[in-house]
PDB file of N, CA and C in Angstrom:
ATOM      1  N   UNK A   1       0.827  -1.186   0.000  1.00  0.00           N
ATOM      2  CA  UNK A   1       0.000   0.000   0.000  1.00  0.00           C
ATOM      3  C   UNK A   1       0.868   1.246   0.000  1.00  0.00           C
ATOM      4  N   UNK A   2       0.086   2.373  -0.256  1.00  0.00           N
ATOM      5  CA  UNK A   2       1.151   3.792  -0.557  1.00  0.00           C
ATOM      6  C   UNK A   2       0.178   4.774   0.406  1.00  0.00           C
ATOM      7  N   UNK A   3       0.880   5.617   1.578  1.00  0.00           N
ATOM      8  CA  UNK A   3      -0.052   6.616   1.574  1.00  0.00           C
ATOM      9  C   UNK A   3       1.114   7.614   1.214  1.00  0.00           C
ATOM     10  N   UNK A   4       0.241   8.981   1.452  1.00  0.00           N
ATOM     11  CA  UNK A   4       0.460  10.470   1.578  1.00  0.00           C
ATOM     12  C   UNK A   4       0.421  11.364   3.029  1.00  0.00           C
ATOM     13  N   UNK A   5       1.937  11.616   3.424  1.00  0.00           N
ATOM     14  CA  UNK A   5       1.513  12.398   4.824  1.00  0.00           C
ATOM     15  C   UNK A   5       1.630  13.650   4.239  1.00  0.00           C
ATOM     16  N   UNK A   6       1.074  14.728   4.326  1.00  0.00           N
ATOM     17  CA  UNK A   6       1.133  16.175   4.346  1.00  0.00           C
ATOM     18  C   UNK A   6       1.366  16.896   5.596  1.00  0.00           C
ATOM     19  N   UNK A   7       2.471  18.013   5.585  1.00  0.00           N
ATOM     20  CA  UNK A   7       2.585  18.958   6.526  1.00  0.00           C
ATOM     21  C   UNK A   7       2.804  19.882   6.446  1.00  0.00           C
ATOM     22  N   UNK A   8       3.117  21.281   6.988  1.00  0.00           N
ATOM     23  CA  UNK A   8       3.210  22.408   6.800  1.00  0.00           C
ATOM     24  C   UNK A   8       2.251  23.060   6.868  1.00  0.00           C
ATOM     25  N   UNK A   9       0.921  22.978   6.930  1.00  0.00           N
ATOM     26  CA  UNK A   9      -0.083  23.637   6.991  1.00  0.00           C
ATOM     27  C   UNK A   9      -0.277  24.439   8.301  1.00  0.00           C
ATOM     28  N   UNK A  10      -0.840  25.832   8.262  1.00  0.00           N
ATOM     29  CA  UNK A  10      -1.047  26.560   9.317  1.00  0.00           C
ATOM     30  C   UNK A  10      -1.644  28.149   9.010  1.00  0.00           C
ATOM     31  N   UNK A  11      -1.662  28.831  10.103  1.00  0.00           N
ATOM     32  CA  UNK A  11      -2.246  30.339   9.990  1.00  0.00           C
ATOM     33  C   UNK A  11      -0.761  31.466   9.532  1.00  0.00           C
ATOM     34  N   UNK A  12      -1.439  32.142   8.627  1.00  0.00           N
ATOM     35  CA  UNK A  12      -0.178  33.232   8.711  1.00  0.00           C
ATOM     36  C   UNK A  12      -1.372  34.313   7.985  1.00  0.00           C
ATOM     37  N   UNK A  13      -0.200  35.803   8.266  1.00  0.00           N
ATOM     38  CA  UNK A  13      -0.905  36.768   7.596  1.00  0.00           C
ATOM     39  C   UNK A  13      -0.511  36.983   6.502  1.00  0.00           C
ATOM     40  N   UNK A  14      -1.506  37.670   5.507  1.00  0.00           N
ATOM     41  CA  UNK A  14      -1.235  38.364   4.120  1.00  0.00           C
ATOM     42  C   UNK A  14       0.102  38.464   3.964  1.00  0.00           C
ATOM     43  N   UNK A  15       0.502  38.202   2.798  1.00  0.00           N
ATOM     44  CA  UNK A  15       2.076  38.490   2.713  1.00  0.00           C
ATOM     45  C   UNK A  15       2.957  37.511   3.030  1.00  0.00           C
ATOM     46  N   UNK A  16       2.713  36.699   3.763  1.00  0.00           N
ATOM     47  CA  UNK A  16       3.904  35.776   4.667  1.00  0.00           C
ATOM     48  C   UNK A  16       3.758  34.360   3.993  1.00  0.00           C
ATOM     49  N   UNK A  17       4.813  33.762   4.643  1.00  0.00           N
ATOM     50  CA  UNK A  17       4.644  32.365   3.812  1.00  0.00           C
ATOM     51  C   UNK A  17       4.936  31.382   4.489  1.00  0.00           C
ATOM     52  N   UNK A  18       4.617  30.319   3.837  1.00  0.00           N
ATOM     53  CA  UNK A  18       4.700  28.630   4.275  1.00  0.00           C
ATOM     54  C   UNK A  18       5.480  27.809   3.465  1.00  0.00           C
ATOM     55  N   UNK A  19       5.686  26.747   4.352  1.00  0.00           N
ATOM     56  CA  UNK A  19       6.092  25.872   3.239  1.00  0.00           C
ATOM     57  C   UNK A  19       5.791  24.292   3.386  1.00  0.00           C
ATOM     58  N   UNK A  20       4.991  23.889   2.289  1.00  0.00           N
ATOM     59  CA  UNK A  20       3.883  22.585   2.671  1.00  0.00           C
ATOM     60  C   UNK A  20       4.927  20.786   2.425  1.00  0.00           C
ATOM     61  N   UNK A  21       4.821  19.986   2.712  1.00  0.00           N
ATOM     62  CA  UNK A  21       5.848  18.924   2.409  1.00  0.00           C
ATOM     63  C   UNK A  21       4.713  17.679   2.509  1.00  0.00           C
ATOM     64  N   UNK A  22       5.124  17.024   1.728  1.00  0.00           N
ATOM     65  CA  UNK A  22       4.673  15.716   1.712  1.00  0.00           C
ATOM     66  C   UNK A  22       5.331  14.575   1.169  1.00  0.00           C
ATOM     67  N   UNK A  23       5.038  13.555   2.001  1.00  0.00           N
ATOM     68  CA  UNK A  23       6.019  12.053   2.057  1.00  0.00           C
ATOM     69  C   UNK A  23       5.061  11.335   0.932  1.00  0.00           C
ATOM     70  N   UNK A  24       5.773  10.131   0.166  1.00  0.00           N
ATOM     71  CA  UNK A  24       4.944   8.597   0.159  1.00  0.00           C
ATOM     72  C   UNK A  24       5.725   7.454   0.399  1.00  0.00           C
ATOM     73  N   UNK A  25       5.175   7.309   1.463  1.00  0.00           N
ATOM     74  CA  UNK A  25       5.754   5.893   1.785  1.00  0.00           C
ATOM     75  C   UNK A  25       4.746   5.022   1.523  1.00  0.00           C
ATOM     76  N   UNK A  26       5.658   3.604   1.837  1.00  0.00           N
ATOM     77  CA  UNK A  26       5.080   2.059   1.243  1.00  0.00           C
ATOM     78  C   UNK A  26       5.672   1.457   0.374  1.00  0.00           C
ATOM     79  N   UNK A  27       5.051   0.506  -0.516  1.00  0.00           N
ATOM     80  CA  UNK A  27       5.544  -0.208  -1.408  1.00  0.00           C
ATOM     81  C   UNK A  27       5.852   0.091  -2.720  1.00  0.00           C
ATOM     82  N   UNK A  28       6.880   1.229  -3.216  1.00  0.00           N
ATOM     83  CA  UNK A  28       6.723   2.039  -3.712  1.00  0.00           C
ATOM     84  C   UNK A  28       7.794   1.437  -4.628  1.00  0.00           C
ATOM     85  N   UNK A  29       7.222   1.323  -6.077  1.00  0.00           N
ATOM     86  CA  UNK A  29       8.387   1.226  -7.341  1.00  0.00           C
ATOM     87  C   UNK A  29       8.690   2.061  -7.684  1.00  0.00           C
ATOM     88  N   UNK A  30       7.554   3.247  -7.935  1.00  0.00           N
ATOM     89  CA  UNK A  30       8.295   4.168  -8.567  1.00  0.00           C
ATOM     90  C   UNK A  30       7.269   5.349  -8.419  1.00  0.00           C
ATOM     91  N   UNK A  31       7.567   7.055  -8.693  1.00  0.00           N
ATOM     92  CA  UNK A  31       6.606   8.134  -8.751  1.00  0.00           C
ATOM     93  C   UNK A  31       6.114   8.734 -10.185  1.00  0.00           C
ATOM     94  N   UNK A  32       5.923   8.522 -11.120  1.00  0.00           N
ATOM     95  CA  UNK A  32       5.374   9.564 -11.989  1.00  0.00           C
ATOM     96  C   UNK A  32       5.080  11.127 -11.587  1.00  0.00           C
ATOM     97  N   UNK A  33       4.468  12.005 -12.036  1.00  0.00           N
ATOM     98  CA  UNK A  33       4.122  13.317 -11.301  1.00  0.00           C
ATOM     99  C   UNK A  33       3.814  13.211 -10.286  1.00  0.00           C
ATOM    100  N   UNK A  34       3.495  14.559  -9.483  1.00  0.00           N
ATOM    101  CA  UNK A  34       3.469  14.344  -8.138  1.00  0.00           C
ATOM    102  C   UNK A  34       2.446  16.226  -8.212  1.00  0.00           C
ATOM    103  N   UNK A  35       2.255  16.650  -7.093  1.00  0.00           N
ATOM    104  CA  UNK A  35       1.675  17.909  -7.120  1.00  0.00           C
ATOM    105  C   UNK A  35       0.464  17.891  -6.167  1.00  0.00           C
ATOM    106  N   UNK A  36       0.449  19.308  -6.085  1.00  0.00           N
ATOM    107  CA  UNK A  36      -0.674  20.305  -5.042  1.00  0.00           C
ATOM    108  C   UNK A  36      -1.676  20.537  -5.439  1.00  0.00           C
ATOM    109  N   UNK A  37      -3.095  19.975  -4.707  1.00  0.00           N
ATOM    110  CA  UNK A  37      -4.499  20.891  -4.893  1.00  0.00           C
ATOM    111  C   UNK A  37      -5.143  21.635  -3.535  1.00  0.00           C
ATOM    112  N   UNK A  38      -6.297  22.243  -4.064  1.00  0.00           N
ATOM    113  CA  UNK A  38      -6.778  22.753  -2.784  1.00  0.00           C
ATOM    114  C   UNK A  38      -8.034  22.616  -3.109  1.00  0.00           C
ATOM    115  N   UNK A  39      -8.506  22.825  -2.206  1.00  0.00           N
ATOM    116  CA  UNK A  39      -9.868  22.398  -1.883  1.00  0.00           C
ATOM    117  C   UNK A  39     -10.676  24.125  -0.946  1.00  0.00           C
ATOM    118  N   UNK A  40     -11.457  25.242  -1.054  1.00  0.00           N
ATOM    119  CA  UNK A  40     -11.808  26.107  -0.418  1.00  0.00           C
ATOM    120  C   UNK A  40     -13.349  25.256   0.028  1.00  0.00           C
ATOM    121  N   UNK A  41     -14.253  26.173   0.805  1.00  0.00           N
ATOM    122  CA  UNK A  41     -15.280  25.558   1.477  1.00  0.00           C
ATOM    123  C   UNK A  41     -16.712  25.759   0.315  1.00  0.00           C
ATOM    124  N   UNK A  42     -17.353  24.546  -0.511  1.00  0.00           N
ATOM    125  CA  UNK A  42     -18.183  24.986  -1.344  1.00  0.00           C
ATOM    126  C   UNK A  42     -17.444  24.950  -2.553  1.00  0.00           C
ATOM    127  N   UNK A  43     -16.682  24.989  -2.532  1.00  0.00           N
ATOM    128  CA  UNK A  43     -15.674  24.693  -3.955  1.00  0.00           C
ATOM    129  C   UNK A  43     -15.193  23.543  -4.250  1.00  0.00           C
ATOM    130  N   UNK A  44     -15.102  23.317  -5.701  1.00  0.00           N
ATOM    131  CA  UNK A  44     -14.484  21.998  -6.229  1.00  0.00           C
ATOM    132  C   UNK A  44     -12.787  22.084  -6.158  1.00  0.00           C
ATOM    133  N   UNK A  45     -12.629  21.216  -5.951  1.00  0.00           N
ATOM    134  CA  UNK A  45     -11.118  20.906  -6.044  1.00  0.00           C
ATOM    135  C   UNK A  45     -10.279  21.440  -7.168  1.00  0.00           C
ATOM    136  N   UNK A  46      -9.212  22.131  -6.605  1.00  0.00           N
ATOM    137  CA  UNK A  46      -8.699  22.785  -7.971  1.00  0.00           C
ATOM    138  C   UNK A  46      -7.012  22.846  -8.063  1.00  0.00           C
ATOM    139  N   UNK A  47      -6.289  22.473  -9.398  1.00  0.00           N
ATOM    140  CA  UNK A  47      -4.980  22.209  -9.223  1.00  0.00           C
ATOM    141  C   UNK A  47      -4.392  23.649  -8.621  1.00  0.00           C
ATOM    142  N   UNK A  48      -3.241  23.316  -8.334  1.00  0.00           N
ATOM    143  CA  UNK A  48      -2.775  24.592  -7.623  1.00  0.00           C
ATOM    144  C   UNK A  48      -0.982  24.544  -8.356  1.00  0.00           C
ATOM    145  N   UNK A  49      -0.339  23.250  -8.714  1.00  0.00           N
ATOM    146  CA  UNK A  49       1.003  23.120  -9.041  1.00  0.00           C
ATOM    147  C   UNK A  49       1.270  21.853  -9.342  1.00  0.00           C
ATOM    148  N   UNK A  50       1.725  21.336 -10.155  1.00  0.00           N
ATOM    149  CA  UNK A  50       2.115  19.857 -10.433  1.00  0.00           C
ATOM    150  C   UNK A  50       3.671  19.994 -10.977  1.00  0.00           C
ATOM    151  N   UNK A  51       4.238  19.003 -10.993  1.00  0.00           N
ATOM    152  CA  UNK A  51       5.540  18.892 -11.285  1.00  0.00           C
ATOM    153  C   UNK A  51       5.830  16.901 -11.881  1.00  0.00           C
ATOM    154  N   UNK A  52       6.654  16.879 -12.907  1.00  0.00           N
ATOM    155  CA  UNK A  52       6.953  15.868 -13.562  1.00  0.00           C
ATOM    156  C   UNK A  52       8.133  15.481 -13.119  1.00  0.00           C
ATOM    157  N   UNK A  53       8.070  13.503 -13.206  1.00  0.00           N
ATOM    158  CA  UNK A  53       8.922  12.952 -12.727  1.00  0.00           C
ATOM    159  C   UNK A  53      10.160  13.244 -13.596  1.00  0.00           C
ATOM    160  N   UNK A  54      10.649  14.517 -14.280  1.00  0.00           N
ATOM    161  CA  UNK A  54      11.904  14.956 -14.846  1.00  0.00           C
ATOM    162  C   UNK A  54      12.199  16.337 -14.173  1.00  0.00           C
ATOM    163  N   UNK A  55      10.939  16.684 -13.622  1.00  0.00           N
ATOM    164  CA  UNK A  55      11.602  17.728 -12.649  1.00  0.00           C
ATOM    165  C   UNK A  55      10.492  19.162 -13.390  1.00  0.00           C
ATOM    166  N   UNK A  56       9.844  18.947 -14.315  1.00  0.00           N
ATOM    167  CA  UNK A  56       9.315  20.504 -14.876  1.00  0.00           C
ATOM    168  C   UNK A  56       7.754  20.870 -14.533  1.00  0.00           C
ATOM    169  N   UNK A  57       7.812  21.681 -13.952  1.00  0.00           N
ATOM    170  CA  UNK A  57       6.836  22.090 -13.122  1.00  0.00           C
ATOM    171  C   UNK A  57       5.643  22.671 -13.965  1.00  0.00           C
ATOM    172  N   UNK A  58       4.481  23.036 -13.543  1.00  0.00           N
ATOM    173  CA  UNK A  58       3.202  23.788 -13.916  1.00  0.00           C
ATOM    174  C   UNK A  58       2.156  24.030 -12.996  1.00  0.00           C
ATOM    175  N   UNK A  59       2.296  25.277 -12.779  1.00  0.00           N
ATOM    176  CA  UNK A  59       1.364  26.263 -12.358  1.00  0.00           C
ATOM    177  C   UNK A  59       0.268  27.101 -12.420  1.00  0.00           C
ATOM    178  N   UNK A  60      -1.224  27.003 -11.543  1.00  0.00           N
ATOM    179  CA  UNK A  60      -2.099  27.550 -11.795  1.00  0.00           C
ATOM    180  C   UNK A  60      -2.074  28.840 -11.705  1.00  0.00           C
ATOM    181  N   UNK A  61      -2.918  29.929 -12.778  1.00  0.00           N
ATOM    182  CA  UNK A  61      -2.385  31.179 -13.231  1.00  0.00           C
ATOM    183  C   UNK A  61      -2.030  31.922 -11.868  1.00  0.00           C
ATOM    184  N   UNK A  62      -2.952  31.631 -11.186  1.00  0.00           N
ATOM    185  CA  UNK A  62      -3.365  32.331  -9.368  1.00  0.00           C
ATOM    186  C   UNK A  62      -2.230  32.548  -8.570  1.00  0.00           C
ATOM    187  N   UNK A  63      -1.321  31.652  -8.646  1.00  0.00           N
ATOM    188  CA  UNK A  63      -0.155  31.260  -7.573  1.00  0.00           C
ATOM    189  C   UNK A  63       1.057  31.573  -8.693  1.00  0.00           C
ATOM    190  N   UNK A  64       1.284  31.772 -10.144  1.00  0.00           N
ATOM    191  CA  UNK A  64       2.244  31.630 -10.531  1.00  0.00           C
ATOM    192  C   UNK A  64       3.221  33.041 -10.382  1.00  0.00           C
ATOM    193  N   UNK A  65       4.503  32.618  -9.970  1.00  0.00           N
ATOM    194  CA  UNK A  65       5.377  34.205  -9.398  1.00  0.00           C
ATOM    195  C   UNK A  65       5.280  34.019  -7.930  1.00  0.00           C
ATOM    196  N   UNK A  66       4.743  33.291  -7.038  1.00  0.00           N
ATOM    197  CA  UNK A  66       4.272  33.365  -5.784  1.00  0.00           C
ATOM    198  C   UNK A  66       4.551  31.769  -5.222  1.00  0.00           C
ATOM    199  N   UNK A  67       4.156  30.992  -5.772  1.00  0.00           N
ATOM    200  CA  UNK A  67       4.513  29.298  -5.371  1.00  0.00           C
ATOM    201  C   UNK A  67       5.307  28.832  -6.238  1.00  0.00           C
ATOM    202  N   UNK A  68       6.116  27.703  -5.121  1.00  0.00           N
ATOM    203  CA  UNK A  68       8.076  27.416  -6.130  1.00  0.00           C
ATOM    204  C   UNK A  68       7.214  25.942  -5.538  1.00  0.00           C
ATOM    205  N   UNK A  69       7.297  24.845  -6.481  1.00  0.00           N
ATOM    206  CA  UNK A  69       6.988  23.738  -6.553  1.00  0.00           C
ATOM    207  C   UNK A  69       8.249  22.402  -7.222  1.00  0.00           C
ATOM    208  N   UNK A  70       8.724  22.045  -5.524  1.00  0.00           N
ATOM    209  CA  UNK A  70       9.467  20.773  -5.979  1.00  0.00           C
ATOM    210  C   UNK A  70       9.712  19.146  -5.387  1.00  0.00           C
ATOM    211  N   UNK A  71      10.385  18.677  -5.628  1.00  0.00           N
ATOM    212  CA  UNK A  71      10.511  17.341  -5.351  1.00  0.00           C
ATOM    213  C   UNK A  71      12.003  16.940  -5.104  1.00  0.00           C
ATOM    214  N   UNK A  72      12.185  15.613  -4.270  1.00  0.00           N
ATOM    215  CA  UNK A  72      13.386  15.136  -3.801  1.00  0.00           C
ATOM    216  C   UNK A  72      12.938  13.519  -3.995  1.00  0.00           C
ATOM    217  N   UNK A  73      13.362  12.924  -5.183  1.00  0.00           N
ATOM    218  CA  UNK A  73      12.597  11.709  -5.495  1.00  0.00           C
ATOM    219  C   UNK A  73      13.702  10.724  -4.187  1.00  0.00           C
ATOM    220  N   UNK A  74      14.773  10.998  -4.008  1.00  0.00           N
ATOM    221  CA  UNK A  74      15.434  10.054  -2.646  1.00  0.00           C
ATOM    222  C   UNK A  74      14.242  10.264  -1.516  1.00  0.00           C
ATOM    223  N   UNK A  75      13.996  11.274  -1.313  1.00  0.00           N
ATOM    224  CA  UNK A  75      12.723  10.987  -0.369  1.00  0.00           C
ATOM    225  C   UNK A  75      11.198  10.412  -0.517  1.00  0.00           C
ATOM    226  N   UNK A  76      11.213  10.282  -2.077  1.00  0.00           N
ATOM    227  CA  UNK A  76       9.559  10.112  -1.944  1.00  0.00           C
ATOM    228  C   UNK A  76       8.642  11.577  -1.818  1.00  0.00           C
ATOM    229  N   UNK A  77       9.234  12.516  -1.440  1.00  0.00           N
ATOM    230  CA  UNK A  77       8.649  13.975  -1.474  1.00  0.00           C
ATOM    231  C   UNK A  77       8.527  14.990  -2.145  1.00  0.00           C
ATOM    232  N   UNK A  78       7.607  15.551  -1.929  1.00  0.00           N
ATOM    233  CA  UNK A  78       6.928  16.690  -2.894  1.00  0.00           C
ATOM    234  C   UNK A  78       6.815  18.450  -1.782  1.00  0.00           C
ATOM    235  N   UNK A  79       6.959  19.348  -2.212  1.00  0.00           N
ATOM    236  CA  UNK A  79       7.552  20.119  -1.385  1.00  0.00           C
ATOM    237  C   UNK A  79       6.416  21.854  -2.491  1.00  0.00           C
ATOM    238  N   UNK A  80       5.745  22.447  -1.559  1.00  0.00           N
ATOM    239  CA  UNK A  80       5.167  23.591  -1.881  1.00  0.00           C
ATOM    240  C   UNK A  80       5.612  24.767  -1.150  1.00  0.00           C
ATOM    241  N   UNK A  81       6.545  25.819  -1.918  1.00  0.00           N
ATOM    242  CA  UNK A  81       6.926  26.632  -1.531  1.00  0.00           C
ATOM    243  C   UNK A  81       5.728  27.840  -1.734  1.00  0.00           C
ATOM    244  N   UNK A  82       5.057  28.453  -0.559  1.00  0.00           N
ATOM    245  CA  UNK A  82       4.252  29.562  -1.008  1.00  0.00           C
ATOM    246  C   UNK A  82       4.477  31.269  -0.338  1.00  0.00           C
ATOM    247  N   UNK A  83       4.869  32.033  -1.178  1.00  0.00           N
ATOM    248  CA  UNK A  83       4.879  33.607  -0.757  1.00  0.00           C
ATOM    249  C   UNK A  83       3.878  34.291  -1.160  1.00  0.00           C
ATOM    250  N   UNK A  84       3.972  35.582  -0.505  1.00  0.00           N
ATOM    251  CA  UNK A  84       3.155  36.306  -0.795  1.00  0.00           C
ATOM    252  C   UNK A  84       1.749  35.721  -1.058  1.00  0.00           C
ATOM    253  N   UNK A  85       1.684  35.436   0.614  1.00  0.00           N
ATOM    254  CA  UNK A  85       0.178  34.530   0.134  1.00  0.00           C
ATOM    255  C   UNK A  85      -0.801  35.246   0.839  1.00  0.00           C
ATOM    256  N   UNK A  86      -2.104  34.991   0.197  1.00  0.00           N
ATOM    257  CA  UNK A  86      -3.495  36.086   0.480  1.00  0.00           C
ATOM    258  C   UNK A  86      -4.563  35.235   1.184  1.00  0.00           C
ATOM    259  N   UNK A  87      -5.367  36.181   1.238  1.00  0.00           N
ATOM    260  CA  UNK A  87      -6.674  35.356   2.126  1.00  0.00           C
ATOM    261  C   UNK A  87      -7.396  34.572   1.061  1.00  0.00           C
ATOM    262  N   UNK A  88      -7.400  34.837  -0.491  1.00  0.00           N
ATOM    263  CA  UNK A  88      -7.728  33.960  -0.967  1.00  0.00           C
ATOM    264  C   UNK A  88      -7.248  32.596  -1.739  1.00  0.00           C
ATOM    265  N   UNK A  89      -6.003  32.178  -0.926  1.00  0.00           N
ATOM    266  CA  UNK A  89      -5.296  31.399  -0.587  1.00  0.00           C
ATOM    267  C   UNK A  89      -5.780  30.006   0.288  1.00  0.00           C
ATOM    268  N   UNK A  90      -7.139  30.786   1.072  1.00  0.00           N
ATOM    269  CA  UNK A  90      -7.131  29.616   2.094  1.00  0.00           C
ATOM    270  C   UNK A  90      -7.969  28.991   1.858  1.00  0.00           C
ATOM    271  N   UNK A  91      -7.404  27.212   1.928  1.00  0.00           N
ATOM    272  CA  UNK A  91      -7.657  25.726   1.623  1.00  0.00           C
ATOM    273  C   UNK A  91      -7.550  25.135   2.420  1.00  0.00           C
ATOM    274  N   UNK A  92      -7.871  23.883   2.421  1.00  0.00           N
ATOM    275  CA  UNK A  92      -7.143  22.784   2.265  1.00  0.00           C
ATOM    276  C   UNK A  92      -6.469  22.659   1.160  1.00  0.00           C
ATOM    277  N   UNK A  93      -5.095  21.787   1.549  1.00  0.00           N
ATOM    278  CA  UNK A  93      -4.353  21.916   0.360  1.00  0.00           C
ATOM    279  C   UNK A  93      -4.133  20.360   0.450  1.00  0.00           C
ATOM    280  N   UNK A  94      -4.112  19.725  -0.687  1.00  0.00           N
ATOM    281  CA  UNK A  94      -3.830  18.093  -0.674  1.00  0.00           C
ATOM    282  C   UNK A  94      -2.591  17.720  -1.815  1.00  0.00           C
ATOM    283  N   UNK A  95      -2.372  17.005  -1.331  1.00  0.00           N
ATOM    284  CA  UNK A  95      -0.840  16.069  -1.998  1.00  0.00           C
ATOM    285  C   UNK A  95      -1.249  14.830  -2.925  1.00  0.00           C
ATOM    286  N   UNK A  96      -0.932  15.002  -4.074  1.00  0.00           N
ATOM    287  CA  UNK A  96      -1.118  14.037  -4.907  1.00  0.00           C
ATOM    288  C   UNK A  96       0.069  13.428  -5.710  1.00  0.00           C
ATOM    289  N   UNK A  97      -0.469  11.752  -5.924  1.00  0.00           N
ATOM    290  CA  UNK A  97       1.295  11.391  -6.320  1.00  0.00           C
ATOM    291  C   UNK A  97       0.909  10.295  -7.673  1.00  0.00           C
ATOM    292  N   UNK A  98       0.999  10.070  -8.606  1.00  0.00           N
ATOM    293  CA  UNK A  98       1.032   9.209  -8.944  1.00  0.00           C
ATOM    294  C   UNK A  98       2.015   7.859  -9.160  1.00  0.00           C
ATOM    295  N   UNK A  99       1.959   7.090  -8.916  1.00  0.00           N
ATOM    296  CA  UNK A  99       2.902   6.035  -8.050  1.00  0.00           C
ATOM    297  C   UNK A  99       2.365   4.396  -8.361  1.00  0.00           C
ATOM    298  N   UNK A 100       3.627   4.052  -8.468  1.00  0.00           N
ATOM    299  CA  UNK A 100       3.639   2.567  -8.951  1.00  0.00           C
ATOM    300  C   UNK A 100       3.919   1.697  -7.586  1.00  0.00           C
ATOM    301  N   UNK A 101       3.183   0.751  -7.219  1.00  0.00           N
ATOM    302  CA  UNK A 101       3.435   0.313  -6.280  1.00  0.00           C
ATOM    303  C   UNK A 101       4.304  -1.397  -6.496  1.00  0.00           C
ATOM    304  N   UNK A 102       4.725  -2.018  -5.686  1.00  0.00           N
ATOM    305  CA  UNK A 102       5.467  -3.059  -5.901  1.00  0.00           C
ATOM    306  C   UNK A 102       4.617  -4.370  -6.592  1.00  0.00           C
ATOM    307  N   UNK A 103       2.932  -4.165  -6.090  1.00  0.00           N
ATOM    308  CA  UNK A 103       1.958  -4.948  -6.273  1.00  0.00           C
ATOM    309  C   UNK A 103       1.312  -4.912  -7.502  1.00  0.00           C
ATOM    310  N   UNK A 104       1.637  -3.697  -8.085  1.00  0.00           N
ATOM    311  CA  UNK A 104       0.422  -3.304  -9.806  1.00  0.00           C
ATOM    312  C   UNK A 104       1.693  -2.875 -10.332  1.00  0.00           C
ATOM    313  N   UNK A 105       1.258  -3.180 -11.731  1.00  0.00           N
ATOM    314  CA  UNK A 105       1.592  -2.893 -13.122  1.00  0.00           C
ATOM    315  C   UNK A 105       1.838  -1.792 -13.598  1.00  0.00           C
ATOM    316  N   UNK A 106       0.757  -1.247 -13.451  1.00  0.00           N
ATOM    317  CA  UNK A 106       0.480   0.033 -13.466  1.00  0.00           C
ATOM    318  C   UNK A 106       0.371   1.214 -12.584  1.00  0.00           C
ATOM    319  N   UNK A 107       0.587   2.929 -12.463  1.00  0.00           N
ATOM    320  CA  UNK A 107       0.693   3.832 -11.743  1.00  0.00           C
ATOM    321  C   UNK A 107      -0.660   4.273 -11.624  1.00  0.00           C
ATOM    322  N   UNK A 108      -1.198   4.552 -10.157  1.00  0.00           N
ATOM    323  CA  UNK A 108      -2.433   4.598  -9.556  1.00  0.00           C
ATOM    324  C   UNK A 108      -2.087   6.501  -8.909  1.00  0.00           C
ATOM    325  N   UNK A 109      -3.285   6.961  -8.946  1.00  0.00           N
ATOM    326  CA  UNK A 109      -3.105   8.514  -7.932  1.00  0.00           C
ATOM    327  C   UNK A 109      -3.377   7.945  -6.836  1.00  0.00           C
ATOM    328  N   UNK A 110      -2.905   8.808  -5.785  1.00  0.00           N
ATOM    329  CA  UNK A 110      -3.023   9.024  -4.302  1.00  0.00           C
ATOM    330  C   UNK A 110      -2.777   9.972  -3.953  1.00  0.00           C
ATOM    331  N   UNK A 111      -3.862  10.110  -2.646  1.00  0.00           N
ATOM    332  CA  UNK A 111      -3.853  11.812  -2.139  1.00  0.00           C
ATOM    333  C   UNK A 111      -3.554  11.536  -1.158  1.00  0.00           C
ATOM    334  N   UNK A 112      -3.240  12.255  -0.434  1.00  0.00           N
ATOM    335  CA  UNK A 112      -3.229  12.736   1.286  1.00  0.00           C
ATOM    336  C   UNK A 112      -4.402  13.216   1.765  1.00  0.00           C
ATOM    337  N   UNK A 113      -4.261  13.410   3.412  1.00  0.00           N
ATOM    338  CA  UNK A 113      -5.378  13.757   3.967  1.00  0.00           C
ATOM    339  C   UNK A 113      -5.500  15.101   4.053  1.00  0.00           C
ATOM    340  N   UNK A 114      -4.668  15.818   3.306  1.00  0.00           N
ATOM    341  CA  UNK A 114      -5.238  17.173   3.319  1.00  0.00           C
ATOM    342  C   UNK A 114      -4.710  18.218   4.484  1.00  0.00           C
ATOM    343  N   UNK A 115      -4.347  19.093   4.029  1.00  0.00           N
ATOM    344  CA  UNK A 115      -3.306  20.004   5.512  1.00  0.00           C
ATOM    345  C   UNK A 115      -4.261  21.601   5.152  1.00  0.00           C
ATOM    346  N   UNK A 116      -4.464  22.375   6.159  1.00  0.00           N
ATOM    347  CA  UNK A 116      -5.273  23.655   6.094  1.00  0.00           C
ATOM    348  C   UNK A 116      -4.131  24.754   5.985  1.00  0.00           C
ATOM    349  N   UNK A 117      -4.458  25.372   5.394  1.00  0.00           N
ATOM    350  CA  UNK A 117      -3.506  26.955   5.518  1.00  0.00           C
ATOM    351  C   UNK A 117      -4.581  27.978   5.176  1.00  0.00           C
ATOM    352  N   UNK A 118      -4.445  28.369   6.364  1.00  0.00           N
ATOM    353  CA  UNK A 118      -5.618  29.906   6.324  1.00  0.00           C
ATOM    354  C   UNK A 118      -4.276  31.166   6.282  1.00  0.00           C
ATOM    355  N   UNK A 119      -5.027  31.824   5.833  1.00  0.00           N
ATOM    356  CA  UNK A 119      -4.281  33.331   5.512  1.00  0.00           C
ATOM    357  C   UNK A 119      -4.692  34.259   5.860  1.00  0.00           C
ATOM    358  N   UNK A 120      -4.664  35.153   7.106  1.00  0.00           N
ATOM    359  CA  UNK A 120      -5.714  36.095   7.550  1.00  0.00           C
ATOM    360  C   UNK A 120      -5.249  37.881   6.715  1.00  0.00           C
ATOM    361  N   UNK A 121      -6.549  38.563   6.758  1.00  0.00           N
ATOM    362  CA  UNK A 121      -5.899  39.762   6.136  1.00  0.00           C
ATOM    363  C   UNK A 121      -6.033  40.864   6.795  1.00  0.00           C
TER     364      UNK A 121
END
């Protein structure tokens, strides 16, 4: 099995920043992409940053200039750098990986449970 831990999540004000991290551990062959969504209250889920297992990133228009999105494949981790961040910023933010496990053939998504970052203004 594969999960997703997410961390970094928390309160800050306008302007200030975080920085979000997430593991996958388990039975893990291998990662394909990997990347950030968020989730606001009443809203559908929406990409926020993804990055390819060669390293090249893509960014939603909202965050781009403002979130640095990377990875450390020796760890299994995925890593969201965010500045200059606003109140309409605040999510849940979830970790997604796509990932080959030792058991399938094929590469399956997996999320995490989701980490909050509110942004007060």
């Amino acid at each position: 099995q594969v999960q997703l831990v997410e961390s970094g999540g928390g309160l800050v004000q306008a302007g200030g920043s975080l920085r979000l991290s997430c593991a996958a551990s388990g039975s893990i062959f291998g990662i394909n992409h990997m990347g950030w969504y968020r989730q606001a209250p009443g809203k559908q889920r929406e990409l926020v940053a993804t990055i390819t297992s060669g390293g090249s990133p893509n960014y939603a228009d909202s965050v781009k200039g403002r979130f640095t999105i990377s990875r450390d494949d020796a760890k299994n981790s995925v890593y969201l750098e965010m500045n200059s961040l606003k109140p309409e910023d605040t999510s849940v933010y979830f970790c997604n990986a796509n990932v080959r496990s030792y058991y399938s053939g094929t590469y399956a998504d997996y999320w995490g449970q989701g980490t909050q970052v509110t942004v007060s203004s």
